[in-house]
C-alpha atoms as a PDB file:
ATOM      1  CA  UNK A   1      93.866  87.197 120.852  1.00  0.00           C
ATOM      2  CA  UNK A   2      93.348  90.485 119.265  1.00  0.00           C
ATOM      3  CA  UNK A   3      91.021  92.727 121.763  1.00  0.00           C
ATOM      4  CA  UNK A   4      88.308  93.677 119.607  1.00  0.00           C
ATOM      5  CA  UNK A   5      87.668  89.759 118.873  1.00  0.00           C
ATOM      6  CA  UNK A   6      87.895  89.323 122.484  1.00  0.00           C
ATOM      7  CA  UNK A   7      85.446  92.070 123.041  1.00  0.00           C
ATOM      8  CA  UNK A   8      83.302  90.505 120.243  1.00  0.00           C
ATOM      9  CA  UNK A   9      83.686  86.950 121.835  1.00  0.00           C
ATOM     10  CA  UNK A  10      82.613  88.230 124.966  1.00  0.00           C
ATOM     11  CA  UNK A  11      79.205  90.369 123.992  1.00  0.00           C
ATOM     12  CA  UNK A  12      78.393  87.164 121.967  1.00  0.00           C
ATOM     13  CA  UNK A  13      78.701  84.666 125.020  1.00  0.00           C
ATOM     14  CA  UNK A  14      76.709  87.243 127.208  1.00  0.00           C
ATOM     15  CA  UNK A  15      74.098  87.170 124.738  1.00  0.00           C
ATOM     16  CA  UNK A  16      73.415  83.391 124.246  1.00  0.00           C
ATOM     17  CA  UNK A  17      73.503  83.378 128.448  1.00  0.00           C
ATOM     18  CA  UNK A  18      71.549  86.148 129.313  1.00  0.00           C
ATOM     19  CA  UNK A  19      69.195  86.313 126.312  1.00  0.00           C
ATOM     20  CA  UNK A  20      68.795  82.445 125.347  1.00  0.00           C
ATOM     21  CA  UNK A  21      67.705  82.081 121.884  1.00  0.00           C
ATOM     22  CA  UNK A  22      68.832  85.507 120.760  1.00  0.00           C
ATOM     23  CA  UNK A  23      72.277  86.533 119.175  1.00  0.00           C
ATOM     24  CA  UNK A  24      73.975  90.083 119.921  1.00  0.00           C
ATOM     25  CA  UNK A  25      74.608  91.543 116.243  1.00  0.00           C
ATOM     26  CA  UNK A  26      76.198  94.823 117.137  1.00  0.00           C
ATOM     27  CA  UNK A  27      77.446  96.040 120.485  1.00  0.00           C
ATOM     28  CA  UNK A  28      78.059  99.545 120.988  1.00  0.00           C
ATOM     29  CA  UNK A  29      80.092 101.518 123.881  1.00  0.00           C
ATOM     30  CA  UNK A  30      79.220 104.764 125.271  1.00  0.00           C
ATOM     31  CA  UNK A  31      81.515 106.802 127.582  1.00  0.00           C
ATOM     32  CA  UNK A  32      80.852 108.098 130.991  1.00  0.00           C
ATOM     33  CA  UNK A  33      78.901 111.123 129.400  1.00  0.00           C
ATOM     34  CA  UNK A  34      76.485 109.156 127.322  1.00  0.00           C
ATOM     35  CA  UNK A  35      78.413 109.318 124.436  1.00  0.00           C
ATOM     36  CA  UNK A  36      78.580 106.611 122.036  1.00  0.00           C
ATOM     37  CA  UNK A  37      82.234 105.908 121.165  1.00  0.00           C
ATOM     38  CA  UNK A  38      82.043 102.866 119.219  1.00  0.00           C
ATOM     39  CA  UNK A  39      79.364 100.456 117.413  1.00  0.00           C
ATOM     40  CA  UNK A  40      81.171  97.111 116.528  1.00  0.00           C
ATOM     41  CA  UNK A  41      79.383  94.171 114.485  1.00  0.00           C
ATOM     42  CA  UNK A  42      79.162  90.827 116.223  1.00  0.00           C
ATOM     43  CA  UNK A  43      79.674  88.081 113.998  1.00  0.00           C
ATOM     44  CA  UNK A  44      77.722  84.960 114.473  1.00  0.00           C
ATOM     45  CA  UNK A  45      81.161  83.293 115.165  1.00  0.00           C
ATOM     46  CA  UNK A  46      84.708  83.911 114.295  1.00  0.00           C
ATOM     47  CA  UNK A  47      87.461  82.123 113.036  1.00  0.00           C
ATOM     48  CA  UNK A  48      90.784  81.806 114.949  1.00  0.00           C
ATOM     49  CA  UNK A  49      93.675  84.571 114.907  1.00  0.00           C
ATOM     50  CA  UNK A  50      96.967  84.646 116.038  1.00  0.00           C
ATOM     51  CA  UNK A  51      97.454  85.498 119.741  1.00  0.00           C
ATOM     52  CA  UNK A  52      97.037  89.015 120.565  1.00  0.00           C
ATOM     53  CA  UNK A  53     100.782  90.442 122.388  1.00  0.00           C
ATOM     54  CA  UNK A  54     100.761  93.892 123.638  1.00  0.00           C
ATOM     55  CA  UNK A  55     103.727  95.844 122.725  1.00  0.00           C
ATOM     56  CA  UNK A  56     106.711  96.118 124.881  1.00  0.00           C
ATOM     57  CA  UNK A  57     108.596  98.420 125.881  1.00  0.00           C
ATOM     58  CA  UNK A  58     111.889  98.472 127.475  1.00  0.00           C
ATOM     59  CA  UNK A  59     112.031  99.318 131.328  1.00  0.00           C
ATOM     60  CA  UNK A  60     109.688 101.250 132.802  1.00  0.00           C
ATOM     61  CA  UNK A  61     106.594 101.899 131.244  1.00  0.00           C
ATOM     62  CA  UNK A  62     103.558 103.655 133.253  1.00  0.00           C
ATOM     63  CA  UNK A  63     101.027 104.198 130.581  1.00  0.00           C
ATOM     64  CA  UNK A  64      98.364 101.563 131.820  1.00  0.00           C
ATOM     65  CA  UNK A  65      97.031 101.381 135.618  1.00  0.00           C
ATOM     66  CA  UNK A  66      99.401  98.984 136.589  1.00  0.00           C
ATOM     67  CA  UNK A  67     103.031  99.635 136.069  1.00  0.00           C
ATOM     68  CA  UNK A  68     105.535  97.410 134.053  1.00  0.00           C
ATOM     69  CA  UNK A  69     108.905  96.790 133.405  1.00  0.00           C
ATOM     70  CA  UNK A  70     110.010  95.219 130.100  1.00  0.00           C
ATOM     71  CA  UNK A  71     106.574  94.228 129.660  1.00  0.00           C
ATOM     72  CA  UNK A  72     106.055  92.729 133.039  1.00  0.00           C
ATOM     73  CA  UNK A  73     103.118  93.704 135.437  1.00  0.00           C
ATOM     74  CA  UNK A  74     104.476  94.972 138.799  1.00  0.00           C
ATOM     75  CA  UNK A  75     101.375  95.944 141.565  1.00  0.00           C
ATOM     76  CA  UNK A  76     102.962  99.106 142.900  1.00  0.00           C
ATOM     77  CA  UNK A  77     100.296 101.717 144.112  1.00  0.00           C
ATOM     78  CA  UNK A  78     100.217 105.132 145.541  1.00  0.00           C
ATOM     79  CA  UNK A  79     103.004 107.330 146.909  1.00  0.00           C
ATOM     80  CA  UNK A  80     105.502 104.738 146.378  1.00  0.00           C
ATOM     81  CA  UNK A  81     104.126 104.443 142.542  1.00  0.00           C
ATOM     82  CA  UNK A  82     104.539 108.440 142.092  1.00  0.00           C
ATOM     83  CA  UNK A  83     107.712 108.354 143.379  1.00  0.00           C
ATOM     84  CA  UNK A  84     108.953 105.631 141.093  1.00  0.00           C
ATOM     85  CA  UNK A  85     107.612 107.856 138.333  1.00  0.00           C
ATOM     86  CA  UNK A  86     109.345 110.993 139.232  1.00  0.00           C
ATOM     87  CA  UNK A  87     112.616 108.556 139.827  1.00  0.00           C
ATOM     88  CA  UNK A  88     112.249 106.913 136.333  1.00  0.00           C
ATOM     89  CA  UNK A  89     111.941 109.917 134.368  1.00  0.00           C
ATOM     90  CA  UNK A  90     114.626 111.482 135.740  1.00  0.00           C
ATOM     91  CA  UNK A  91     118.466 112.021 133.919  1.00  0.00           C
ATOM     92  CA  UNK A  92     119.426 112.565 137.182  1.00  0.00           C
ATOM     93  CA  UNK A  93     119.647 112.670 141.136  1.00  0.00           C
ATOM     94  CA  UNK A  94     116.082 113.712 142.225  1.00  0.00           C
ATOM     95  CA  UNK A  95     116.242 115.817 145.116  1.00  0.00           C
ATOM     96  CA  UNK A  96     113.845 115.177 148.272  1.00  0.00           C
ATOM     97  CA  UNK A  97     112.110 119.010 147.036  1.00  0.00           C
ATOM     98  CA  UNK A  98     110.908 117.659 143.733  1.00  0.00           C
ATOM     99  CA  UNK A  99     109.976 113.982 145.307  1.00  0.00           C
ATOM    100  CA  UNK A 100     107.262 116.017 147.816  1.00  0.00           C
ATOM    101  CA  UNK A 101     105.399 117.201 144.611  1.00  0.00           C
ATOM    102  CA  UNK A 102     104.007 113.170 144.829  1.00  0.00           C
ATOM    103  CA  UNK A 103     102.001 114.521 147.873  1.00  0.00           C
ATOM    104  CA  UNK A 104      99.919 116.863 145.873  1.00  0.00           C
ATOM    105  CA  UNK A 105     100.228 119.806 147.973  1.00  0.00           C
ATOM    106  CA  UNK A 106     100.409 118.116 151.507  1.00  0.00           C
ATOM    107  CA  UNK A 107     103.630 119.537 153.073  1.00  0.00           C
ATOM    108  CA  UNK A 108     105.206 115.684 153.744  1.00  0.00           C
ATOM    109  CA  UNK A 109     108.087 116.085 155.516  1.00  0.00           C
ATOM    110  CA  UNK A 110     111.529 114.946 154.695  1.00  0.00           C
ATOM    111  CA  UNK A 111     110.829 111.665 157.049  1.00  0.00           C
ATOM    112  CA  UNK A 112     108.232 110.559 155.381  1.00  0.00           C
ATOM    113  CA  UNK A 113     109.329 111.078 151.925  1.00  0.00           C
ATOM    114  CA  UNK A 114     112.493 108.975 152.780  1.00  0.00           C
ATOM    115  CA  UNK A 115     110.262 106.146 154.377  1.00  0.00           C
ATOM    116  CA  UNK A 116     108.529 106.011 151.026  1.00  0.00           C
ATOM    117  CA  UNK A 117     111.663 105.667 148.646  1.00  0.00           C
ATOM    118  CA  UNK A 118     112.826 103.035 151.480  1.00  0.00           C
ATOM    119  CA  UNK A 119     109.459 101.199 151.010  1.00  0.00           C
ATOM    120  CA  UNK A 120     109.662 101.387 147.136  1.00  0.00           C
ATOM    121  CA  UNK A 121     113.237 100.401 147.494  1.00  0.00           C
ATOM    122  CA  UNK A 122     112.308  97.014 149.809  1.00  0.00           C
ATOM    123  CA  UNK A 123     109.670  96.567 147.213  1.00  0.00           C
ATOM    124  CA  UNK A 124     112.013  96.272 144.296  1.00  0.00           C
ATOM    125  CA  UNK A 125     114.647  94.629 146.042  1.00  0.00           C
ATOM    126  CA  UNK A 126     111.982  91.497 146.525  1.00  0.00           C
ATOM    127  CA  UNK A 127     111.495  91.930 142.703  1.00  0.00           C
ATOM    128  CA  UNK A 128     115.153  91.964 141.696  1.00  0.00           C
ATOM    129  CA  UNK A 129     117.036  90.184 144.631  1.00  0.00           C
ATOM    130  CA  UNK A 130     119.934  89.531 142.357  1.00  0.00           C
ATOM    131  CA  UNK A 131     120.344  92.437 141.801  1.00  0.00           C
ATOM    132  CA  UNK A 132     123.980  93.779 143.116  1.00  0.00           C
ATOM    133  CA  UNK A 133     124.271  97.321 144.657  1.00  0.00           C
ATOM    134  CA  UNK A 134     120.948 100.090 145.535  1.00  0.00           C
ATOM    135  CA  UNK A 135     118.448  99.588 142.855  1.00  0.00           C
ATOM    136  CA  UNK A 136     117.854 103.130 144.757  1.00  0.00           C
ATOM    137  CA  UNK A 137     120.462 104.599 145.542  1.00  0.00           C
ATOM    138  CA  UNK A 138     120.677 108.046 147.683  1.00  0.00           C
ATOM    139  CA  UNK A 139     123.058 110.640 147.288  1.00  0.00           C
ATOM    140  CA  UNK A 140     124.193 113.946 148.104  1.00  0.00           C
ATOM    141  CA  UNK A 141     122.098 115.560 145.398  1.00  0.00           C
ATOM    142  CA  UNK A 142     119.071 113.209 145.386  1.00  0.00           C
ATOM    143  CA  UNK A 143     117.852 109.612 144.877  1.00  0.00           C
ATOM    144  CA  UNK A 144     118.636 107.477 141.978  1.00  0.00           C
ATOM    145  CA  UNK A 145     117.001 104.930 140.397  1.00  0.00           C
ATOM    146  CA  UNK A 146     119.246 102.137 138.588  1.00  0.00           C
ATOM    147  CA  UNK A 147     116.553  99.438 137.667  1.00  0.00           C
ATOM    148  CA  UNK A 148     115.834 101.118 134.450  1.00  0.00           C
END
């Protein structure tokens, strides 16, 4: 379903539950600040639309919370998530100097930053066990990342 129906749907059930008797004609959103972003008219009801499918996009994508790979949710969080990011976007071998930026200033040392591309690796392996070969693989120069 398209969001804003679902968003419509939703301030329309919460109305005839929490305010029996009453129906929610607009609903407006306000940001963090106060601000009022959007007003959006609830109709009384709504006829039905055609299933609402995000877009998506090939490989990695990390532009909502949780990031996905050809459209497909995968709960990675944290360091192991940064890294990923840093190995995704790269053309290249990504060298152990550029992975410590994912600590945000804390001096990690060379340990831990390879115990955290071995934990993102196990993680991905359990996604893609067919997979054949590193899905991470480390070299001279860096780490690569071949699930792309």
């Amino acid at each position: 379903m398209d969001p804003l129906h679902v968003l419509q749907d939703a301030a329309r059930t919460y109305g005839r539950h929490v305010f029996s008797g009453y129906f929610a004609g607009t609903l407006k959103l306000y940001d963090d600040a106060g601000r009022k972003v959007a007003e959006v008219m609830v109709p009384p009801c709504m006829a039905p639309t055609e299933p609402f499918a995000p877009e998506v996009r090939p490989g990695w994508d990390f532009s909502r919370k949780v990031p996905r790979f050809d459209g497909q949710e995968h709960a990675i969080t944290g360091r192991p998530l940064t890294v990923l990011r840093a190995l995704a976007g790269a053309s290249g071998p990504v060298p152990v100097e550029e992975l410590r930026e994912a600590w945000d200033g804390y001096q990690a040392s060379d340990s831990t930053i390879r115990g955290t591309v071995a934990d993102l690796r196990k993680r991905l392996e359990s996604l893609w066990p067919e997979w054949e070969g590193d899905v991470i693989e480390s070299t001279g120069a860096g780490y690569v990342l071949h699930v792309r």
